[in-house]
Protein backbone atom coordinates (compact mmCIF):
# COMPACT_ATOMS: atom_id res chain seq x y z
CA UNK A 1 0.00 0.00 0.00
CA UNK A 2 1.11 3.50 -0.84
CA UNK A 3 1.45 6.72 1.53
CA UNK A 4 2.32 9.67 0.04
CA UNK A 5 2.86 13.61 1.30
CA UNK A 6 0.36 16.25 2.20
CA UNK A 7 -1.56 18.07 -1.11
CA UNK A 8 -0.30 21.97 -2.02
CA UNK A 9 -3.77 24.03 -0.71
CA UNK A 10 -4.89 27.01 -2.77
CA UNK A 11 -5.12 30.30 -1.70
CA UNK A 12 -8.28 30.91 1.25
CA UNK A 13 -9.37 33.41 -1.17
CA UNK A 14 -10.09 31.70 -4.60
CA UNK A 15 -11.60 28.82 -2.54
CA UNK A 16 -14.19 31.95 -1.17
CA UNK A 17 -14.72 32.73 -4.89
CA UNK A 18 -15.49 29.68 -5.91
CA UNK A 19 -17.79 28.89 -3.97
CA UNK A 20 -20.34 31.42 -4.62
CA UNK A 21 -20.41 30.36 -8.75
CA UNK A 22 -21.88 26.32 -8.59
CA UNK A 23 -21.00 23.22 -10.13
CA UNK A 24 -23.36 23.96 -13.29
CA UNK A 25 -21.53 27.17 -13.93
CA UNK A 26 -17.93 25.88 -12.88
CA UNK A 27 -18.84 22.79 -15.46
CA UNK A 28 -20.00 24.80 -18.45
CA UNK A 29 -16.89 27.51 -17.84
CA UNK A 30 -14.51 24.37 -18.07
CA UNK A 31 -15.65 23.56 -21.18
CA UNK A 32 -15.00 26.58 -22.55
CA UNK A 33 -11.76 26.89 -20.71
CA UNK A 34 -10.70 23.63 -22.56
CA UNK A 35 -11.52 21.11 -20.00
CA UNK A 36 -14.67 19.33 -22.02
CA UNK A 37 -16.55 17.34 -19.21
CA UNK A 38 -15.12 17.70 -15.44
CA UNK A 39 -18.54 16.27 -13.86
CA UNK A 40 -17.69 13.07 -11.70
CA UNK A 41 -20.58 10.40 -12.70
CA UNK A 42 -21.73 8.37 -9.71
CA UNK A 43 -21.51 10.34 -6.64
CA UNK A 44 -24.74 12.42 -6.23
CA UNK A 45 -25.74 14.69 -3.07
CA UNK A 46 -27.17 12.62 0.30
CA UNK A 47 -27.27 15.87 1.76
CA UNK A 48 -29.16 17.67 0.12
CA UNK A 49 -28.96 21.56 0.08
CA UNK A 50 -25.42 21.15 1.06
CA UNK A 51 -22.76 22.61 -0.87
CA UNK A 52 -19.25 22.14 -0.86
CA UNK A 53 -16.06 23.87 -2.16
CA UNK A 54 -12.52 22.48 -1.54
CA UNK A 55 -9.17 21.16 -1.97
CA UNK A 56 -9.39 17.58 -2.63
CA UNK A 57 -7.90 14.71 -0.63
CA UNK A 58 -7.61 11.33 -2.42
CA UNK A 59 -7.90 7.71 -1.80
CA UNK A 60 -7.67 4.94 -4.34
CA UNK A 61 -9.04 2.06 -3.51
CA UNK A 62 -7.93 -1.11 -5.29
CA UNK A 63 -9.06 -4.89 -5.56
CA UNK A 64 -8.97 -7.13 -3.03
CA UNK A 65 -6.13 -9.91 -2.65
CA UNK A 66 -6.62 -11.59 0.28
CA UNK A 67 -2.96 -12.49 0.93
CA UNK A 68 -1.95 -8.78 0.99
CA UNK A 69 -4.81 -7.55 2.83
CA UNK A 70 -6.92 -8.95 5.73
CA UNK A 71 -10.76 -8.78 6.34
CA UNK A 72 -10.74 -8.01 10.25
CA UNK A 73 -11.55 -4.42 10.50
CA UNK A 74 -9.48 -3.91 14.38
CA UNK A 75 -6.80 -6.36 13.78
CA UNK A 76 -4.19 -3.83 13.09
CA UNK A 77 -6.15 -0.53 12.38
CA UNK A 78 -3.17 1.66 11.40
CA UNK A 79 -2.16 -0.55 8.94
CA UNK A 80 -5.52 0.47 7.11
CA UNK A 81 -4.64 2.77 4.57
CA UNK A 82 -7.93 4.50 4.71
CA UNK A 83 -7.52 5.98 8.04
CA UNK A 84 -4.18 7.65 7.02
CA UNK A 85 -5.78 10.38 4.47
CA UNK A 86 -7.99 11.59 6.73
CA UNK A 87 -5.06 12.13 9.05
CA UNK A 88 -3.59 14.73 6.76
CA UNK A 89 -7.21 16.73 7.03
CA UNK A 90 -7.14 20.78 7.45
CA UNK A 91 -10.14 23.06 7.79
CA UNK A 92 -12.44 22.82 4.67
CA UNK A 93 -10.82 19.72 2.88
CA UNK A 94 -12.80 17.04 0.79
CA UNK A 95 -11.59 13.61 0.56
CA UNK A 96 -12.64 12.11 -2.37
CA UNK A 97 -12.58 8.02 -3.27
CA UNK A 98 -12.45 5.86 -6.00
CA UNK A 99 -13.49 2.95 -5.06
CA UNK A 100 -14.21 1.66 -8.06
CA UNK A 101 -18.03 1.84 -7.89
CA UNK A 102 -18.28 -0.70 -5.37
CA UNK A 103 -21.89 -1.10 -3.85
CA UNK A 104 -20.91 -3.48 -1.02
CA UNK A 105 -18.08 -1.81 0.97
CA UNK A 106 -18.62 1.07 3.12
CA UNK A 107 -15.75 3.32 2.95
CA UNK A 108 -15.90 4.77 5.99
CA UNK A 109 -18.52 5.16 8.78
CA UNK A 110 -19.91 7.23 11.93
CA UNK A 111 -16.29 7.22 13.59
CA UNK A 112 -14.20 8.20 10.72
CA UNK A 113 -16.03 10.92 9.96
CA UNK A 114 -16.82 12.32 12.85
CA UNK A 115 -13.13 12.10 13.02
CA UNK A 116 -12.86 13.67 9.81
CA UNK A 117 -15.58 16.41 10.79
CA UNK A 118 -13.82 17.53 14.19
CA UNK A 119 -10.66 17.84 11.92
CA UNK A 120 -12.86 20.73 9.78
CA UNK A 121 -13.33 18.32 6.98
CA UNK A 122 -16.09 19.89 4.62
CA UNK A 123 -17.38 16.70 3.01
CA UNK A 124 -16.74 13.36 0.84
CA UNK A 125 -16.88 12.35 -2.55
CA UNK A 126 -17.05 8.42 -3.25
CA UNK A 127 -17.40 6.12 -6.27
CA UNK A 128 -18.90 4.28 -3.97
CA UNK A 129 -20.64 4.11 -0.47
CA UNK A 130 -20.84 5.02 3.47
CA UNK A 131 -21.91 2.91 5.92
CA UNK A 132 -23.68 4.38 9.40
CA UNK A 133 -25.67 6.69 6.75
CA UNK A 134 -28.49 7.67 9.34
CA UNK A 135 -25.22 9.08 12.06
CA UNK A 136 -23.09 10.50 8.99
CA UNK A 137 -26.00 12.80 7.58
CA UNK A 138 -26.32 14.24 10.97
CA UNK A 139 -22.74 15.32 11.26
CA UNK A 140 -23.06 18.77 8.73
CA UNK A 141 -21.05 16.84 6.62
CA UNK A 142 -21.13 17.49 2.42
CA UNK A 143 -21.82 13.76 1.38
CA UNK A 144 -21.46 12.76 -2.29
CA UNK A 145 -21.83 8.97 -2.44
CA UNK A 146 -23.28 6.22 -4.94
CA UNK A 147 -24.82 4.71 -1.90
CA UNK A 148 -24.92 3.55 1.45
CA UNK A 149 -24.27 0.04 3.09
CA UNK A 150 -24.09 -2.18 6.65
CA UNK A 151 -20.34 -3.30 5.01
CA UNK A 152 -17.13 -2.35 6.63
CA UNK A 153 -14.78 -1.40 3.68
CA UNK A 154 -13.04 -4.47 3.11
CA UNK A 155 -15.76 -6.75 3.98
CA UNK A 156 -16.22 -7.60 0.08
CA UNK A 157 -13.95 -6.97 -2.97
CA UNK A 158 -11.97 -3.66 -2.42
CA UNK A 159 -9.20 -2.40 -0.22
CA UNK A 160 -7.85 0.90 0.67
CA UNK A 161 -4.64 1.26 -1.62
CA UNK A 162 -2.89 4.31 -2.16
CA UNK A 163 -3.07 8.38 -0.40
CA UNK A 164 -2.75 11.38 -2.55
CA UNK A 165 -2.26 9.76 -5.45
CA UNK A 166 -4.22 10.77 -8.83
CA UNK A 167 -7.38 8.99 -8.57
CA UNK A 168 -10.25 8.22 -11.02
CA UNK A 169 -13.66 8.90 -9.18
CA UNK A 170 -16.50 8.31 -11.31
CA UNK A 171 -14.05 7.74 -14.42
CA UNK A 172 -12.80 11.56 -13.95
CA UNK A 173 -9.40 12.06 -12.97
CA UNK A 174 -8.93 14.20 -9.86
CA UNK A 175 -5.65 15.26 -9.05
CA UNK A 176 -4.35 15.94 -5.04
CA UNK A 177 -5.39 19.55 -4.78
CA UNK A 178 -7.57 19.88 -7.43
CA UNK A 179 -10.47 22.09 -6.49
CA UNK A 180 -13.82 19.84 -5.96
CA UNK A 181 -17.39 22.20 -6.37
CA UNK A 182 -20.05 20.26 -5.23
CA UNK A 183 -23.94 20.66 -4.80
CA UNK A 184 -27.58 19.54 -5.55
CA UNK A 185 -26.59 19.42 -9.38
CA UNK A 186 -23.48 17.45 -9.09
CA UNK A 187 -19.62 17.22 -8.43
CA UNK A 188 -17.25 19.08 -10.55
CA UNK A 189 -13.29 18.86 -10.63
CA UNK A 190 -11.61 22.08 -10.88
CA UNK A 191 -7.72 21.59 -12.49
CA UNK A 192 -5.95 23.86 -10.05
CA UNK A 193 -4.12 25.79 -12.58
CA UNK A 194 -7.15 26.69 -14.13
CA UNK A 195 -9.27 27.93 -10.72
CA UNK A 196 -8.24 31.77 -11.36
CA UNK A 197 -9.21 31.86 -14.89
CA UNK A 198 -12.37 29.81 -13.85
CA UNK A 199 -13.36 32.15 -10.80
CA UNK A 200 -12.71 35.57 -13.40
CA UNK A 201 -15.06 33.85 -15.73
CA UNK A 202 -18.05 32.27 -13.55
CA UNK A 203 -18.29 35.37 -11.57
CA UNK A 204 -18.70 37.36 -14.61
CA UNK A 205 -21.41 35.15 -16.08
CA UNK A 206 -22.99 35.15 -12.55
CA UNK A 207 -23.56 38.99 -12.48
CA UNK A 208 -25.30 38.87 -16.25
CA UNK A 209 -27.33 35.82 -14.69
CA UNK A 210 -28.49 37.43 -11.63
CA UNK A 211 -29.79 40.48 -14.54
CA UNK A 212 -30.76 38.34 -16.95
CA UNK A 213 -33.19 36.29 -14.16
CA UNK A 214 -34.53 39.42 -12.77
CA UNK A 215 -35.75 40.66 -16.24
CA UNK A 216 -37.15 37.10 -16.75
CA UNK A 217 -39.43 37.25 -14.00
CA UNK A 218 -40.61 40.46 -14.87
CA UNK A 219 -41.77 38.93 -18.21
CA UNK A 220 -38.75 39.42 -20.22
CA UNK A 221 -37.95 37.95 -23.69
CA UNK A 222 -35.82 34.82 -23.35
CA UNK A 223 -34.26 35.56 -26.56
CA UNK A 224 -33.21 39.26 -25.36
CA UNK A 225 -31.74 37.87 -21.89
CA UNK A 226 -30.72 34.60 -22.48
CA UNK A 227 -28.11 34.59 -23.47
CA UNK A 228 -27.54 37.97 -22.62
CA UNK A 229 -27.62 39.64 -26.41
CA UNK A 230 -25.94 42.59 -27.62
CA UNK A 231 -29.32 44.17 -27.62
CA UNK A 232 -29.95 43.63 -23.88
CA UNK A 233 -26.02 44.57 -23.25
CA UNK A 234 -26.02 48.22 -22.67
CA UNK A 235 -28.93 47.74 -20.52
CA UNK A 236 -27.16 45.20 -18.21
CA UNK A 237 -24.60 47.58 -18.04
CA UNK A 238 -26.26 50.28 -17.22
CA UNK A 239 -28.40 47.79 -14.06
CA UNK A 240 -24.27 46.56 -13.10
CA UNK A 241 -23.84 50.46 -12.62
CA UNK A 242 -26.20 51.31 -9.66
CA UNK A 243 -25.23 47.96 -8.50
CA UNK A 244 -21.88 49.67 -7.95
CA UNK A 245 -19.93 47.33 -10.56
């Protein structure tokens, strides 16, 4: 099994920014910032209304081989790998998981994650499942997950294999430190080099969107204000001005 260092955090303040824009808007700025489709399949929202922004923590999970890896789950707990990434948690961290679409092994349960919550973890992301789903939900916890079990994690066909490695969650890869955006519609990985360009962008599109919706409601033409055309454009800027933008 693999241990590797700590991830490289991005600035407190582009974190902030991000997570005022969405993972529908960070997804369909990606795209046009060349990344074509960063949505992780698989993991949707247990907690509904709860959104998440963070650096990511990762944990690849691998399959089981009985002679390398035991089933008891107390045998020899620090020898199980998925304890150690959860060790390396700071305030506002996600850990996401591939583990591999499994539906039978809980990755972690009520302990880790309260664990992982006291630490000022902001939520999980798993190709895969929880078990202890009805004490997780409670903890405030973001939790992105295929599903939920009674399994401990190795109890079936996966192990814990490798920390802070590049991982494949949901087929997407998801580098340590990459930015996850996570809500209702869905998880989005943000390449880190690209989170500044991505932030300048969404909160751009945000301001026409917050015009664009108001004029809607008041009966608006959708095909004056959205898009935004160039017709509409000198009267969005003229709204942005006594918004004092």
């Amino acid at each position: 099994m693999i241990q590797t260092p700590d991830i490289q955090r991005p600035p407190k303040e582009l974190l902030e920014g991000l997570a005022h824009i969405g993972s529908a808007t960070a997804s369909g700025e990606l795209s046009r910032l060349g990344i074509r489709d960063p949505h992780i399949r698989g993991p949707r929202s247990w907690t509904p209304g709860k959104s998440i922004v963070g650096p990511a923590l990762t944990l690849q999970f691998m399959p089981k081989r009985e002679d390398l890896y035991k089933v008891d789950e107390y045998a020899d707990p620090e020898k199980q790998l998925h304890r150690h990434v959860l060790y390396h948690t700071q305030p506002g961290d996600i850990v996401v998981v591939d583990a591999r679409g499994d539906m039978g092994s809980g990755v972690f349960g009520e302990m880790m994650l309260t664990y992982f919550k006291g630490r000022g973890g902001a939520g999980v992301v798993i190709d895969g499942c929880i078990r202890d789903y009805p004490h997780a939900r409670e903890l405030g916890l973001g939790l992105f997950l295929r599903g939920v079990t009674p399994n401990f994690h190795t109890q079936t066909n996966i192990v814990p294999f490798a920390v802070n490695v590049p991982v494949a969650c949901g087929d997407t890869l998801v580098m340590p430190g990459d930015i996850i955006v996570a809500d209702d519609d869905g998880v989005v990985v943000v390449p880190i080099a690209l989170a500044p360009q991505l932030l300048a962008k969404a909160s751009e599109h945000a301001e026409w969107e917050d015009f664009s919706r108001m004029r809607l409601a008041q009966g608006g033409d959708l095909r004056k204000y959205y898009p935004l055309s160039e017709e509409a454009r000198a009267e969005y800027e003229a709204w942005r001005k006594t918004q004092g933008g």
